[in-house]
PDB file of N, CA and C in Angstrom:
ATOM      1  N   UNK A   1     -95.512 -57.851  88.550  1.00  0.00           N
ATOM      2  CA  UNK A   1     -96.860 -58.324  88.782  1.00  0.00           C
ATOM      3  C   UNK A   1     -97.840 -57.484  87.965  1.00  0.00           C
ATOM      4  N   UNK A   2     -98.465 -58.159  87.063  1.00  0.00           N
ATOM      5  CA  UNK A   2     -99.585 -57.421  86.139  1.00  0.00           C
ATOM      6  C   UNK A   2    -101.036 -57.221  87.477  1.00  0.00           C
ATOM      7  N   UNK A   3    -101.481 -56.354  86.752  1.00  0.00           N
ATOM      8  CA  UNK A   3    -102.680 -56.286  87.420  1.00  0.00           C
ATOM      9  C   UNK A   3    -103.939 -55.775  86.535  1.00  0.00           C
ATOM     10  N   UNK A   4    -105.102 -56.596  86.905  1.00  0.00           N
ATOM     11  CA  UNK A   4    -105.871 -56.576  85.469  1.00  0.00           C
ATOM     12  C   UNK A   4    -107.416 -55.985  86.679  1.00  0.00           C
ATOM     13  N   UNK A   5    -108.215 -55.085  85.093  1.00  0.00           N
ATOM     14  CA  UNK A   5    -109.004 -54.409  85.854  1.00  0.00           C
ATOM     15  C   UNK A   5    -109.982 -55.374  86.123  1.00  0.00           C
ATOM     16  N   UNK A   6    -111.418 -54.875  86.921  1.00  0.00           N
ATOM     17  CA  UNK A   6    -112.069 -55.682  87.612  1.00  0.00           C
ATOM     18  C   UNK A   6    -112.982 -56.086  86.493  1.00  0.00           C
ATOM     19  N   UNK A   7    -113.276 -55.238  85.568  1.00  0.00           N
ATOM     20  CA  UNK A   7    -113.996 -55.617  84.240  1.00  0.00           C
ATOM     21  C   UNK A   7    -113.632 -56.876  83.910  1.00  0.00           C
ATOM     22  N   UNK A   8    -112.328 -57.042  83.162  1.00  0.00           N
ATOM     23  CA  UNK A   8    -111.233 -57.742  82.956  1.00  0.00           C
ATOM     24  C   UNK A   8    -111.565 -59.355  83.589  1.00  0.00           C
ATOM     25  N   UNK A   9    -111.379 -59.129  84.574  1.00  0.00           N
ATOM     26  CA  UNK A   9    -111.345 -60.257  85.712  1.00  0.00           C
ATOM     27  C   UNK A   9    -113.291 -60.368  85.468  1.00  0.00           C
ATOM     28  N   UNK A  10    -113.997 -59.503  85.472  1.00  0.00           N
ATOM     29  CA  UNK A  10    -115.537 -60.229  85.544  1.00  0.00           C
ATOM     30  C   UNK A  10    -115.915 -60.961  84.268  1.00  0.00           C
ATOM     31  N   UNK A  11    -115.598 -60.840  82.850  1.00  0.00           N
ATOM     32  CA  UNK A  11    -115.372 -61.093  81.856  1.00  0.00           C
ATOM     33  C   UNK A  11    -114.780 -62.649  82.007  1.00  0.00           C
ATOM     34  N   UNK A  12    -113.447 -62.809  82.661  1.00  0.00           N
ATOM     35  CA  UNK A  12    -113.065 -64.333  82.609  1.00  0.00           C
ATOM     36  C   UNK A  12    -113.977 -65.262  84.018  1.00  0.00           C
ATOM     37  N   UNK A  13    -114.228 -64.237  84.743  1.00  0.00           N
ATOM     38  CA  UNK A  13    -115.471 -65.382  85.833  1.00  0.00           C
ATOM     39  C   UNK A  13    -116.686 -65.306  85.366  1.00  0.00           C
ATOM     40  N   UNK A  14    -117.486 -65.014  84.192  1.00  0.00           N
ATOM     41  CA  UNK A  14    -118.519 -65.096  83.513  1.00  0.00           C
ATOM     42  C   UNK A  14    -118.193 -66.334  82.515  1.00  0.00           C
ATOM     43  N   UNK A  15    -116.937 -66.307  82.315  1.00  0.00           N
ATOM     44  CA  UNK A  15    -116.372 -67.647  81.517  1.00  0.00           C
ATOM     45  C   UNK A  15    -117.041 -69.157  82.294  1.00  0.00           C
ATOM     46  N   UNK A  16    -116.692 -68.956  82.843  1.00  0.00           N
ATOM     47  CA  UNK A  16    -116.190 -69.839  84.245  1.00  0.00           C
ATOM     48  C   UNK A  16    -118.136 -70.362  84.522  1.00  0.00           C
ATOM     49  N   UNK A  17    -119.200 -69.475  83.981  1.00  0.00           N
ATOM     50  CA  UNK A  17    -120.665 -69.585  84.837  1.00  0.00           C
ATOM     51  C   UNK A  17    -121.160 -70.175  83.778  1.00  0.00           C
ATOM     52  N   UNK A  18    -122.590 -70.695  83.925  1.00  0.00           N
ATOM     53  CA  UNK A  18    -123.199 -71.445  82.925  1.00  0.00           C
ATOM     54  C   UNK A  18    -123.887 -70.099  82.410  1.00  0.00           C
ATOM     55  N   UNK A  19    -124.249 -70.376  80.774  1.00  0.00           N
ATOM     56  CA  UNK A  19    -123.895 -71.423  80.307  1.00  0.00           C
ATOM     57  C   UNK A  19    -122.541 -72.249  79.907  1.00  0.00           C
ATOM     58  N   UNK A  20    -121.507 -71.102  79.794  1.00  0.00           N
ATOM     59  CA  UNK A  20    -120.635 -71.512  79.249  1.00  0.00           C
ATOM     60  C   UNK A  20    -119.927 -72.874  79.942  1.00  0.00           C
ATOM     61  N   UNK A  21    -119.613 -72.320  81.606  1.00  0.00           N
ATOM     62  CA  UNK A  21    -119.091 -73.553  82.343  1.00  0.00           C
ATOM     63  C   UNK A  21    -118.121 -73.833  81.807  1.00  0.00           C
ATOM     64  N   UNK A  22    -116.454 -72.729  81.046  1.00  0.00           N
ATOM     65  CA  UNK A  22    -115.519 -73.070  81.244  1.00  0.00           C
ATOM     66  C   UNK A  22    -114.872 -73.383  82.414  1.00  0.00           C
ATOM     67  N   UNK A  23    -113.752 -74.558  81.729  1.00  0.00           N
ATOM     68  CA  UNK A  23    -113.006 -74.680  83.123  1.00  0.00           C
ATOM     69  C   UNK A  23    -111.558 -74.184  83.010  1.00  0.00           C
ATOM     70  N   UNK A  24    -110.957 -73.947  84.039  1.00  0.00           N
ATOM     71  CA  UNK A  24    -109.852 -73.448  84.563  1.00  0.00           C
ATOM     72  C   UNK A  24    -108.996 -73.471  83.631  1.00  0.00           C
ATOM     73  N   UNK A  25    -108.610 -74.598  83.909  1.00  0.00           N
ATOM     74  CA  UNK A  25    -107.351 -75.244  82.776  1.00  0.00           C
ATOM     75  C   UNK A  25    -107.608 -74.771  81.377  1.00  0.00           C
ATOM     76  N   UNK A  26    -109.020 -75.201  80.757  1.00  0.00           N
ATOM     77  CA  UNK A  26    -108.981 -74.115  79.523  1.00  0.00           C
ATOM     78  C   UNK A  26    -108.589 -72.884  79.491  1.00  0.00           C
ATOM     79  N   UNK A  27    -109.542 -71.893  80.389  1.00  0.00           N
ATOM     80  CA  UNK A  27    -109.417 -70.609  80.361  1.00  0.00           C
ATOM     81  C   UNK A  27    -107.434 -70.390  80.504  1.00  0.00           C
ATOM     82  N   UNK A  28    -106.767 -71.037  81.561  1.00  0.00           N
ATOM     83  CA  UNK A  28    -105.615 -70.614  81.318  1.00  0.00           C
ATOM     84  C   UNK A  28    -104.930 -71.283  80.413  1.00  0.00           C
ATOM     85  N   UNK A  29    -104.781 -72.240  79.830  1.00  0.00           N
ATOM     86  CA  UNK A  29    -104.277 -72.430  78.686  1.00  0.00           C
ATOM     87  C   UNK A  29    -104.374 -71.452  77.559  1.00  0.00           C
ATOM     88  N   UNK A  30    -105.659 -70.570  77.379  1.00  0.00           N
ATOM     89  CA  UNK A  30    -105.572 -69.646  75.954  1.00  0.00           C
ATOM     90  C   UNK A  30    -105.606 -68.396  76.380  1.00  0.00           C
ATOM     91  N   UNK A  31    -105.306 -67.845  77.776  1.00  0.00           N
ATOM     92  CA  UNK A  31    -105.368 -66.330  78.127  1.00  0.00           C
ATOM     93  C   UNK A  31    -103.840 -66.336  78.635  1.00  0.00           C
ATOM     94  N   UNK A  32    -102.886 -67.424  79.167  1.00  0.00           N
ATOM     95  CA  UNK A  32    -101.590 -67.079  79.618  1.00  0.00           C
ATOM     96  C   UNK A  32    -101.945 -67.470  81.353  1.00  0.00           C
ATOM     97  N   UNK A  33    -103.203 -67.196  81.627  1.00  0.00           N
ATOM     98  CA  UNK A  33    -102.923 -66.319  82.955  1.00  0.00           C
ATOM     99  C   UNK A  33    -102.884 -68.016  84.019  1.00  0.00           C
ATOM    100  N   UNK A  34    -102.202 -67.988  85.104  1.00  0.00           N
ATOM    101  CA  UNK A  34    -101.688 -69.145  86.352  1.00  0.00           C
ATOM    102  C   UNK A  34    -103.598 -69.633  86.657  1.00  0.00           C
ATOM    103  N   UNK A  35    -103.398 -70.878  86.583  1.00  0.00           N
ATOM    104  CA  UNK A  35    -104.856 -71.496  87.367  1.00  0.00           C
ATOM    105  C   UNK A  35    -104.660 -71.035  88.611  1.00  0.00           C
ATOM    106  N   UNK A  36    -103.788 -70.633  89.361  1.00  0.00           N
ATOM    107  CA  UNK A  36    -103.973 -70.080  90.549  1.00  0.00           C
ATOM    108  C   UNK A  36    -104.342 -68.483  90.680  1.00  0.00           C
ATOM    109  N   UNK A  37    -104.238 -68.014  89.443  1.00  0.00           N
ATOM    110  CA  UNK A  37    -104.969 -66.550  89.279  1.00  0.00           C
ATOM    111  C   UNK A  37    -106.261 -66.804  89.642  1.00  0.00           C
ATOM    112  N   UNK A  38    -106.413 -67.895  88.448  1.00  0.00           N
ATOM    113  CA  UNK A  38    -108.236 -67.746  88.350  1.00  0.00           C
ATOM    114  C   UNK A  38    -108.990 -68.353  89.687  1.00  0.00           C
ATOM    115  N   UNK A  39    -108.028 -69.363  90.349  1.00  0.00           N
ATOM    116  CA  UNK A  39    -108.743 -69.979  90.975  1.00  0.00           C
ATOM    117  C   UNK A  39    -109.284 -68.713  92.176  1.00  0.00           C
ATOM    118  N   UNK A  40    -107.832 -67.883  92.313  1.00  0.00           N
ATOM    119  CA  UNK A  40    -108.380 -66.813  93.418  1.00  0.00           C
ATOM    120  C   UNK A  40    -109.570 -66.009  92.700  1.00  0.00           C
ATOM    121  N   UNK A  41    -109.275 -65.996  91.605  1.00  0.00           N
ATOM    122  CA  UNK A  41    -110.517 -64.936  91.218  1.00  0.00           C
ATOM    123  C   UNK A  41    -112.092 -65.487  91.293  1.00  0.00           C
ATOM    124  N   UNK A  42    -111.891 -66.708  91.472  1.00  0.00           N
ATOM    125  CA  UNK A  42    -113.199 -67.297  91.645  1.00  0.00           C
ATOM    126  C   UNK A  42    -113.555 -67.331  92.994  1.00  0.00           C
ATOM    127  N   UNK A  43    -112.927 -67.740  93.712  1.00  0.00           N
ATOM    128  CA  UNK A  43    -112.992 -67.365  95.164  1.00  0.00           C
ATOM    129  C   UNK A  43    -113.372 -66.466  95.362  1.00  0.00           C
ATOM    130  N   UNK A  44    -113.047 -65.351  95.298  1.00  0.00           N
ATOM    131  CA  UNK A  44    -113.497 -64.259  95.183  1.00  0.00           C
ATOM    132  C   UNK A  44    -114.330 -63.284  95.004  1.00  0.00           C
ATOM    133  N   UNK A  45    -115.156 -64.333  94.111  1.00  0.00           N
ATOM    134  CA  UNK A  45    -116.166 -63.924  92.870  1.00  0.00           C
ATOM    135  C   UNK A  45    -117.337 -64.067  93.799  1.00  0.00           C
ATOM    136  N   UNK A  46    -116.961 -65.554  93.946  1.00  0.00           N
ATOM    137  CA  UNK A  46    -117.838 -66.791  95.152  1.00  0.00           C
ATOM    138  C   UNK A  46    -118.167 -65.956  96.696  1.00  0.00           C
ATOM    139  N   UNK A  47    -116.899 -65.480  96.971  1.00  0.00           N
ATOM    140  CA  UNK A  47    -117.139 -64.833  98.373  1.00  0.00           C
ATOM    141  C   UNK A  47    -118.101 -63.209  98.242  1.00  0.00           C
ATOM    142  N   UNK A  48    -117.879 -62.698  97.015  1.00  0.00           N
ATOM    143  CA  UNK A  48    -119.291 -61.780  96.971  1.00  0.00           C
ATOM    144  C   UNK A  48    -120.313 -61.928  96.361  1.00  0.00           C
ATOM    145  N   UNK A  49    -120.779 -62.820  96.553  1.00  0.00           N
ATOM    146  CA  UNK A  49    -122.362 -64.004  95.803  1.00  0.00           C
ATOM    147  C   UNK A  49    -122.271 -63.486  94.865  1.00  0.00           C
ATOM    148  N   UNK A  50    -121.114 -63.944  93.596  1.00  0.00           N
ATOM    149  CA  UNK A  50    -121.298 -64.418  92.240  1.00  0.00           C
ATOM    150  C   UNK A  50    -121.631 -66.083  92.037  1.00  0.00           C
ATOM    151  N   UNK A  51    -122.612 -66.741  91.548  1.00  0.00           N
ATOM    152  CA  UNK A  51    -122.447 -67.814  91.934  1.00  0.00           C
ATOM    153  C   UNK A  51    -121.620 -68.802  90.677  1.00  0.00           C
ATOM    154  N   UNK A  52    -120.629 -69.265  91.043  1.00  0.00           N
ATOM    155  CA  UNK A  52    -119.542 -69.703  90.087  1.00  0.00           C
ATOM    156  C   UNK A  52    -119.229 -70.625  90.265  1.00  0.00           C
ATOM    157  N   UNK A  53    -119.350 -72.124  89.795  1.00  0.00           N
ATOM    158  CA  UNK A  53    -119.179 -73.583  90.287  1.00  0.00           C
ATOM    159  C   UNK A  53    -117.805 -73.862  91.085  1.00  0.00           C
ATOM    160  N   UNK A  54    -117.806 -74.436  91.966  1.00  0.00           N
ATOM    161  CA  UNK A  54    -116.906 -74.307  92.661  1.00  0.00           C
ATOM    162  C   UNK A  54    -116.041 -75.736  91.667  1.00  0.00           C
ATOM    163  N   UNK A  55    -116.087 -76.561  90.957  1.00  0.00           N
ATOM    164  CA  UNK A  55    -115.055 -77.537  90.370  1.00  0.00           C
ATOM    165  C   UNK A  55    -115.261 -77.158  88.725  1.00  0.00           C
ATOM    166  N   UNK A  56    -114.353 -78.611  88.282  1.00  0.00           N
ATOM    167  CA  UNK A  56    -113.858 -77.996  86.811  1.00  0.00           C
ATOM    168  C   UNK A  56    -115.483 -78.958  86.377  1.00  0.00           C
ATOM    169  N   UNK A  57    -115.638 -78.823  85.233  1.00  0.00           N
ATOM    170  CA  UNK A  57    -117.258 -79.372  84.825  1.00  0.00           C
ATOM    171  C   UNK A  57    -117.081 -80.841  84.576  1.00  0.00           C
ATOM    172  N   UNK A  58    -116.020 -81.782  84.778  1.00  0.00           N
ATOM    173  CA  UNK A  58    -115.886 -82.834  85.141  1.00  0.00           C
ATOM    174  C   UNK A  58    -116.868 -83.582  86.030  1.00  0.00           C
ATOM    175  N   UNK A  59    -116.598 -83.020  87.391  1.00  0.00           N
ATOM    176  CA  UNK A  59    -116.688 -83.300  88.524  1.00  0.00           C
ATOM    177  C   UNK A  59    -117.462 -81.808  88.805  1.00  0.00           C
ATOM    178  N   UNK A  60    -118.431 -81.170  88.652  1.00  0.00           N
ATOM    179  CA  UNK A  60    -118.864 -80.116  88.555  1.00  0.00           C
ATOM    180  C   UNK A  60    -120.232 -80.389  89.825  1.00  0.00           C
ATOM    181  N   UNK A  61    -119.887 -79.971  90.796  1.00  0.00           N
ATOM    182  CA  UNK A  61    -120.861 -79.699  92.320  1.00  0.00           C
ATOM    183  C   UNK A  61    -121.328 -78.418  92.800  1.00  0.00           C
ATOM    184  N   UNK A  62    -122.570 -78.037  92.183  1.00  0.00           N
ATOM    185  CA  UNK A  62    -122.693 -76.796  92.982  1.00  0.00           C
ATOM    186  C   UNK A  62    -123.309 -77.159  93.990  1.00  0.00           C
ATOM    187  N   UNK A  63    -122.867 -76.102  95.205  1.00  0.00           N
ATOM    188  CA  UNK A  63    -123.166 -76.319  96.699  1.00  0.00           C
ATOM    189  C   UNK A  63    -124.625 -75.327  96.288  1.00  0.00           C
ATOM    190  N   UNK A  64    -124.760 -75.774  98.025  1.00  0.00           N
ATOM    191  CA  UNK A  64    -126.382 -75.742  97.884  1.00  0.00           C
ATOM    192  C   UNK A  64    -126.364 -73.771  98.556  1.00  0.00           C
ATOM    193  N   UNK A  65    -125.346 -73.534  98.614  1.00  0.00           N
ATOM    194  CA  UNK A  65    -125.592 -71.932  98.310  1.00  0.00           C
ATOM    195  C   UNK A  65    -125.344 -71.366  96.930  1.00  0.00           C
ATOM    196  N   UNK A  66    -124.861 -71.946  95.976  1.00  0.00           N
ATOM    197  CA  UNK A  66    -124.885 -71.709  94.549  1.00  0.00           C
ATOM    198  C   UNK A  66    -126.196 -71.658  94.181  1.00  0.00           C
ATOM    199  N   UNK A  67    -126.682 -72.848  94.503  1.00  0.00           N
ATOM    200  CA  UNK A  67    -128.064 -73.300  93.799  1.00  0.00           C
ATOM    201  C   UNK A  67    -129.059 -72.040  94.658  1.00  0.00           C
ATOM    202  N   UNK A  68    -128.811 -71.683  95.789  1.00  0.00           N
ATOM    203  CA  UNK A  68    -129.764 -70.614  96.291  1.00  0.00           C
ATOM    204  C   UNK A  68    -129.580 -69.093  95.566  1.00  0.00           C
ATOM    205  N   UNK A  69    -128.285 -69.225  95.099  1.00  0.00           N
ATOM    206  CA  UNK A  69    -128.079 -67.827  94.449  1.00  0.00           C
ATOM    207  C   UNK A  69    -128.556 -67.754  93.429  1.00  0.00           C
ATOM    208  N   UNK A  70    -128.690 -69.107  92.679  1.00  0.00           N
ATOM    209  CA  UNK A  70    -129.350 -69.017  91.235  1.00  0.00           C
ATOM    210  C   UNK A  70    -130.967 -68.640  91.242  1.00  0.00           C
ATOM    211  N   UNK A  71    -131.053 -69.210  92.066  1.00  0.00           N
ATOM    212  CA  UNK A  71    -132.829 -69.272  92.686  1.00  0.00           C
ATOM    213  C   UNK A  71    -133.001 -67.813  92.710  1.00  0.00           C
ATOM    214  N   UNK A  72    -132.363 -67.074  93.820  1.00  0.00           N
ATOM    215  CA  UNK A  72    -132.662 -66.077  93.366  1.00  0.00           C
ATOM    216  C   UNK A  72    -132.059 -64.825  92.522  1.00  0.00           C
ATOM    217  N   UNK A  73    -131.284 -65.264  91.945  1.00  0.00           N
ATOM    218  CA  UNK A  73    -131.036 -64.392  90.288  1.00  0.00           C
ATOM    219  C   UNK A  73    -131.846 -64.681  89.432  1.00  0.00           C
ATOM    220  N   UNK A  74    -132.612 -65.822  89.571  1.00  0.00           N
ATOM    221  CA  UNK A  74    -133.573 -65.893  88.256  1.00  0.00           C
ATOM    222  C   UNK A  74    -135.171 -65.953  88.778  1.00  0.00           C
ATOM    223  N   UNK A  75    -135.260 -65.796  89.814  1.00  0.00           N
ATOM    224  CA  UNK A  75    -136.698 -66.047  90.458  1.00  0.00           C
ATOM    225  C   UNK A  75    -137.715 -64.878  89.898  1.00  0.00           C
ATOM    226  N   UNK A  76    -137.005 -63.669  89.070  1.00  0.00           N
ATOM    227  CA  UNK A  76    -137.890 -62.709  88.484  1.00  0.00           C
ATOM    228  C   UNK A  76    -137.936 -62.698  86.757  1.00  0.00           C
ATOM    229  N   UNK A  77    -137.175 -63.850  86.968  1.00  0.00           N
ATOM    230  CA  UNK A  77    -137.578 -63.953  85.072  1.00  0.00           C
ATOM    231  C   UNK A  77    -138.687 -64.463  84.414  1.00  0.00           C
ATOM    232  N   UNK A  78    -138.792 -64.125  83.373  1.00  0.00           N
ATOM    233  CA  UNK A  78    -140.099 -64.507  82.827  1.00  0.00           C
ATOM    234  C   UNK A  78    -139.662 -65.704  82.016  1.00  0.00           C
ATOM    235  N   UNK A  79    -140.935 -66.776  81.573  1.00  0.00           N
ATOM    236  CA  UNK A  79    -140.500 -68.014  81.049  1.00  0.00           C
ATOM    237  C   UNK A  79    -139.483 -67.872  79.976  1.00  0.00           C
ATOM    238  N   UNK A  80    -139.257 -66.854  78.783  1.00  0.00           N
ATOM    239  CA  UNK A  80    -139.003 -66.384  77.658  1.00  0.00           C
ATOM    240  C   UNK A  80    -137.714 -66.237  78.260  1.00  0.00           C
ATOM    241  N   UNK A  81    -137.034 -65.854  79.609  1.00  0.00           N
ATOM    242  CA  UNK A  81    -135.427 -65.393  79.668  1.00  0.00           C
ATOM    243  C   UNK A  81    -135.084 -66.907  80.409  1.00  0.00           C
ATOM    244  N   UNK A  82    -136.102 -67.475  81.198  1.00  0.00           N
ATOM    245  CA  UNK A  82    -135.119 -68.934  81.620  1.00  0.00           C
ATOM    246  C   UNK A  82    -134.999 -69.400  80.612  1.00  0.00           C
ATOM    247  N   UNK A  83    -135.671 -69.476  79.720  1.00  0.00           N
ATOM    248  CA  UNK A  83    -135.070 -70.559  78.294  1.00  0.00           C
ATOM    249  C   UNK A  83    -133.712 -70.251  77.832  1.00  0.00           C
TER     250      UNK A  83
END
């Protein structure tokens, strides 16, 4: 069992956030690593208010505690950084 640091792992769930909004299946197709890695790592991510879409960008639903986390991660930006 590999075990990868938390850097590591924040790096591929930053993948995963907009803008980029990779999805799963990509990310493991070109890193090796099980969609069931990532999926826990998103869970994960999710369960300590990272806010990280919970589907692939298909079918892409953020719940309405995503959308509150965004609200306030960006509620102190200035017009120049929401762009």
């Amino acid at each position: 069992m590999t075990r990868y640091s938390e850097e590591f792992k924040y790096t591929i769930i930053k993948r995963m956030m907009p803008p980029q909004n990779e999805s799963v299946s990509a990310i493991s197709r070109e890193t090796g690593l099980s969609e069931a890695t990532l999926h826990s790592w998103k869970k994960k991510a999710r369960a300590n208010g990272i806010a990280v879409p919970g589907g692939e960008p298909e079918v892409e639903k953020w719940s309405t505690q995503d959308k509150f986390l965004i609200v306030v991660e960006t509620a102190s930006f200035s017009e120049i950084e929401m762009a």
